[in-house]
PDB file of N, CA and C in Angstrom:
ATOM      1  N   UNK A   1      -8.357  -2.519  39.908  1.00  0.00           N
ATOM      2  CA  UNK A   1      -8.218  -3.979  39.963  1.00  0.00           C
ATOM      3  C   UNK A   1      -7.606  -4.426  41.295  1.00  0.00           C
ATOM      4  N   UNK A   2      -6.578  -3.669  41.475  1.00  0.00           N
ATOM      5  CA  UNK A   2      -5.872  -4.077  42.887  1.00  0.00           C
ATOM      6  C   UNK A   2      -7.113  -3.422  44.445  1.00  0.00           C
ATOM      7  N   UNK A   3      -7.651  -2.811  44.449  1.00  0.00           N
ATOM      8  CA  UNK A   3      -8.818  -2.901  45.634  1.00  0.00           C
ATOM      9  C   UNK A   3      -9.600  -4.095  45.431  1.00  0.00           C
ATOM     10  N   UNK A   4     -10.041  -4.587  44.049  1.00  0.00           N
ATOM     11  CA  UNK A   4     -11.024  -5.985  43.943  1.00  0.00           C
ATOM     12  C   UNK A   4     -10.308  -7.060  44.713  1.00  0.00           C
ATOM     13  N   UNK A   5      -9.082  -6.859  44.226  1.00  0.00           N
ATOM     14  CA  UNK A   5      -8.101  -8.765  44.815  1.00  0.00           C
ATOM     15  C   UNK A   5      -8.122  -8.461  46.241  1.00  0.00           C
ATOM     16  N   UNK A   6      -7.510  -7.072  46.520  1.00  0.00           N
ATOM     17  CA  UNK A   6      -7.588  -7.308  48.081  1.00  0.00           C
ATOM     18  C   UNK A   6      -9.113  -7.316  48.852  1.00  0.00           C
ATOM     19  N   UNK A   7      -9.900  -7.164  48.279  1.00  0.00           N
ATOM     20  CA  UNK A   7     -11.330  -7.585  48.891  1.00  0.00           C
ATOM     21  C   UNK A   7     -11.727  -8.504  48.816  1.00  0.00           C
ATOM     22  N   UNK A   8     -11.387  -9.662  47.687  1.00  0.00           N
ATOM     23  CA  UNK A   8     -11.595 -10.872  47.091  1.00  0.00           C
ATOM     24  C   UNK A   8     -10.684 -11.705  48.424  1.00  0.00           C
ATOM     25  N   UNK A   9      -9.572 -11.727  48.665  1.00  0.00           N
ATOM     26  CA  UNK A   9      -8.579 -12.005  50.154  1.00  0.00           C
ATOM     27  C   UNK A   9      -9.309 -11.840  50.827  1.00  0.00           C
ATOM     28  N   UNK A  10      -9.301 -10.920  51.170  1.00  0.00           N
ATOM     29  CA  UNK A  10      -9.873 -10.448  52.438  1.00  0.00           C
ATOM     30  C   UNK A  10     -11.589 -11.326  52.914  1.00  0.00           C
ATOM     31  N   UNK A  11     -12.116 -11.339  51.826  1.00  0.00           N
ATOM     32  CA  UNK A  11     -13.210 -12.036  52.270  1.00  0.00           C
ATOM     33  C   UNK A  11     -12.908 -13.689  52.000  1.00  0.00           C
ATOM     34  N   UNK A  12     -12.025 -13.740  51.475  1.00  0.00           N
ATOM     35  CA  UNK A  12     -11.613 -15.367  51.025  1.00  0.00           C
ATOM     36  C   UNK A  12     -11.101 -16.062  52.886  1.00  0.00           C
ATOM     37  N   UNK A  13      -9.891 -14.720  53.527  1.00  0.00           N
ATOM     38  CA  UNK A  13      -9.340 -15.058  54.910  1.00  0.00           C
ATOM     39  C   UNK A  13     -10.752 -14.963  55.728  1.00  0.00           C
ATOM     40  N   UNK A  14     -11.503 -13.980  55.332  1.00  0.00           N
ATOM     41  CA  UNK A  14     -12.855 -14.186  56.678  1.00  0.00           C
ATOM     42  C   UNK A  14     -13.572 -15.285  56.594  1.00  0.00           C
ATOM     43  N   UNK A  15     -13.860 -15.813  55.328  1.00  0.00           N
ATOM     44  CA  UNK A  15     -14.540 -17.296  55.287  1.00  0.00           C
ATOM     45  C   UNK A  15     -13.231 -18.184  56.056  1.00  0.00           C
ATOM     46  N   UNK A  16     -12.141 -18.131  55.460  1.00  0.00           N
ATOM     47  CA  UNK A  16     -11.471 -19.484  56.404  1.00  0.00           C
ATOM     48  C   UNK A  16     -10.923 -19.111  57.996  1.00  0.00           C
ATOM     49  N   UNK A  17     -11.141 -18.197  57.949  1.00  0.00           N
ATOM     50  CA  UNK A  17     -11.476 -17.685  59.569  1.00  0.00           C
ATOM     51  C   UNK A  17     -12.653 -18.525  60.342  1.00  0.00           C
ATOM     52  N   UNK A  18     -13.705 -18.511  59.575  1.00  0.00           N
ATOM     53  CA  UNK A  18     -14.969 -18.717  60.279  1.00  0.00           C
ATOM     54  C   UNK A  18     -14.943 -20.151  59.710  1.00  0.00           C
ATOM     55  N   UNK A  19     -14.483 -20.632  58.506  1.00  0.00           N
ATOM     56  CA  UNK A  19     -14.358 -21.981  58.805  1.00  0.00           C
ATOM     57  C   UNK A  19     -13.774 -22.626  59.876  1.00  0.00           C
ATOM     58  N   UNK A  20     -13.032 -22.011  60.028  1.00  0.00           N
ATOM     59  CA  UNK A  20     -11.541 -22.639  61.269  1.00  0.00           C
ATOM     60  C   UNK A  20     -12.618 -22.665  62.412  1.00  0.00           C
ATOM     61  N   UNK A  21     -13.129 -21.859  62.520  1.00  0.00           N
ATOM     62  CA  UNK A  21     -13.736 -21.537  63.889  1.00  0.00           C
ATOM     63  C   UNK A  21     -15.124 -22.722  64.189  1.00  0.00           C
ATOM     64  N   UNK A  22     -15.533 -22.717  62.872  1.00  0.00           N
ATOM     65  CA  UNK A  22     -16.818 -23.502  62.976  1.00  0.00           C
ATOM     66  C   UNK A  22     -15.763 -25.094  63.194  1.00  0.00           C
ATOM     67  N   UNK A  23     -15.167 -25.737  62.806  1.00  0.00           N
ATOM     68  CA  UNK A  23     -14.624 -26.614  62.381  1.00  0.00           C
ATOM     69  C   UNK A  23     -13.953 -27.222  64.571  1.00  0.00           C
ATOM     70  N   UNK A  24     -13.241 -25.503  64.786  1.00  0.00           N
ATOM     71  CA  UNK A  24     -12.668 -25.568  66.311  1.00  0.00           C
ATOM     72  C   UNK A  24     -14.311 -26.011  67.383  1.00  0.00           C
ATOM     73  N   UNK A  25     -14.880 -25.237  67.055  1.00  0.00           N
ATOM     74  CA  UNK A  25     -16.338 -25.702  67.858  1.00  0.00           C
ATOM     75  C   UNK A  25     -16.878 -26.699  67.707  1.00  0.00           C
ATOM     76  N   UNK A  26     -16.929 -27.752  66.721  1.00  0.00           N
ATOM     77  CA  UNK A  26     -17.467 -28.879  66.054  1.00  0.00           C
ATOM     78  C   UNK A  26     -16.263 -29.747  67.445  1.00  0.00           C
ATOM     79  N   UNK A  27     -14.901 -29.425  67.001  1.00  0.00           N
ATOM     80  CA  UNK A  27     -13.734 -30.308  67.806  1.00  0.00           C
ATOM     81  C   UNK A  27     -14.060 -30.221  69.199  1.00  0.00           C
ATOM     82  N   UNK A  28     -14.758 -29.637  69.852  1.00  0.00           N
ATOM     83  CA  UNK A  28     -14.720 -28.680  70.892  1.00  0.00           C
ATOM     84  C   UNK A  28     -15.902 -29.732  71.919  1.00  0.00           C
ATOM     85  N   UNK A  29     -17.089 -29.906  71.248  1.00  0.00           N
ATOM     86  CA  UNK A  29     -18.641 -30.319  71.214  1.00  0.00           C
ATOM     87  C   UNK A  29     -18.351 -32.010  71.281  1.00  0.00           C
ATOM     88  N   UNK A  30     -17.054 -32.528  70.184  1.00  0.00           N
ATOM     89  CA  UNK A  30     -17.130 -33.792  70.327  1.00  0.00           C
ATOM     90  C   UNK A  30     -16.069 -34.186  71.646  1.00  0.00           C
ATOM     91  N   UNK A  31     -15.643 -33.662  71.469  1.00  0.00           N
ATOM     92  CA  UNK A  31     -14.208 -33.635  72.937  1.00  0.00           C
ATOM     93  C   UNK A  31     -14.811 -33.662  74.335  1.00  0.00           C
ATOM     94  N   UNK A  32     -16.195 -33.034  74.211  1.00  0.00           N
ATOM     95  CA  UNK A  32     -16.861 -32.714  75.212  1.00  0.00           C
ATOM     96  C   UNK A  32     -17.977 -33.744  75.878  1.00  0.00           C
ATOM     97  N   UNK A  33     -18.381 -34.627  74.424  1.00  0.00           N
ATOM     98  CA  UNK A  33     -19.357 -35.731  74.416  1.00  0.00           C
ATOM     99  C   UNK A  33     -18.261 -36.963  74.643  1.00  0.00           C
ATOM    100  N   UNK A  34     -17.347 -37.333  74.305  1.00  0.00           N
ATOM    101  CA  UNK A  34     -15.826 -37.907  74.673  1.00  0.00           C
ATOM    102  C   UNK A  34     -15.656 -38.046  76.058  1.00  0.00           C
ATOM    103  N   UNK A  35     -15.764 -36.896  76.679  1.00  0.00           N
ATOM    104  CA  UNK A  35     -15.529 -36.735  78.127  1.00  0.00           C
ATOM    105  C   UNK A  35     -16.661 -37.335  78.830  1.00  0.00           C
ATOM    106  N   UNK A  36     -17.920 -37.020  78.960  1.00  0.00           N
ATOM    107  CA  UNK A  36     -18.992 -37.121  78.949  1.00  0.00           C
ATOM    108  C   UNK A  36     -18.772 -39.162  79.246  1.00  0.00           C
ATOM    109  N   UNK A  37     -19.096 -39.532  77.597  1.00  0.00           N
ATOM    110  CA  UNK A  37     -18.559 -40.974  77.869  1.00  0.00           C
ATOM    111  C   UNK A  37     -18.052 -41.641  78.711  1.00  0.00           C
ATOM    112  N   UNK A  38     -16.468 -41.301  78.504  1.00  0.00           N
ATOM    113  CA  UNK A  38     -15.744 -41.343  79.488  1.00  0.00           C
ATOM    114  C   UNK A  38     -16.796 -41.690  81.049  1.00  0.00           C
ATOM    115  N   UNK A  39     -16.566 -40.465  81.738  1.00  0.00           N
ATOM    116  CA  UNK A  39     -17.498 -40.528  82.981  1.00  0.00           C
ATOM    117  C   UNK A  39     -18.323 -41.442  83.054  1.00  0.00           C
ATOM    118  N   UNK A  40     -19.266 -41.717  82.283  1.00  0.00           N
ATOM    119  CA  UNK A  40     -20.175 -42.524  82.614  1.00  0.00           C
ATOM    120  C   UNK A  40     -19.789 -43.845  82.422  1.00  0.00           C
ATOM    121  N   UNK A  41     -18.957 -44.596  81.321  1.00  0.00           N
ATOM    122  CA  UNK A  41     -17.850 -45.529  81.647  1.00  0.00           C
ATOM    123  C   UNK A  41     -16.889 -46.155  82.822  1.00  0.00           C
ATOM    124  N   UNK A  42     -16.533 -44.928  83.659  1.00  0.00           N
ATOM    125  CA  UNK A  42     -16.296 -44.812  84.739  1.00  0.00           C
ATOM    126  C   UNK A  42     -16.861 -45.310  86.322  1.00  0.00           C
ATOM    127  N   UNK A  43     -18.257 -44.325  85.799  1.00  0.00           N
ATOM    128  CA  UNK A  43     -18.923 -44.313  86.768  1.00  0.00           C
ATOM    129  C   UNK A  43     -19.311 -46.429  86.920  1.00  0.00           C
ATOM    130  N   UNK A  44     -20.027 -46.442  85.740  1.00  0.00           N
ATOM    131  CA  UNK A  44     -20.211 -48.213  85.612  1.00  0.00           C
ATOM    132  C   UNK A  44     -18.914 -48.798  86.390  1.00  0.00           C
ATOM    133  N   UNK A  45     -17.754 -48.698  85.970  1.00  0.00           N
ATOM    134  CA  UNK A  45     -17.053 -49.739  86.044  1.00  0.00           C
ATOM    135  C   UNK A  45     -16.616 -49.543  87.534  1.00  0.00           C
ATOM    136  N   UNK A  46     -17.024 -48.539  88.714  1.00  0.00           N
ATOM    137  CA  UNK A  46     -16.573 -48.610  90.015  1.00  0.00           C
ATOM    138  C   UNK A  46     -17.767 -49.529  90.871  1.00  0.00           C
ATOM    139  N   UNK A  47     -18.977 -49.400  89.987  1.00  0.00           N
ATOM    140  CA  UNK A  47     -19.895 -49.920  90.357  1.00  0.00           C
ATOM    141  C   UNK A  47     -19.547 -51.284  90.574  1.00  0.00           C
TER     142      UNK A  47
END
């Protein structure tokens, strides 16, 4: 029983591992389109 729980963890921490991760890249992509904005906001308003 005790090898099941710790495999049951163990794959429970690798999913919220890879959630975290998918979730950090999602933050990552919009931060990036943000910036993006930005600039071109920029760029207009020196114009």
């Amino acid at each position: 029983m005790a090898i099941q729980e710790s495999q049951m963890n163990k794959a429970k921490t690798d999913a919220n591992i890879s959630i975290a991760r998918a979730k950090a890249r999602a933050a990552q992509v919009n931060a990036n389109a943000q910036v993006l904005k930005a600039k071109q906001m920029m760029k207009r308003a020196a114009k």
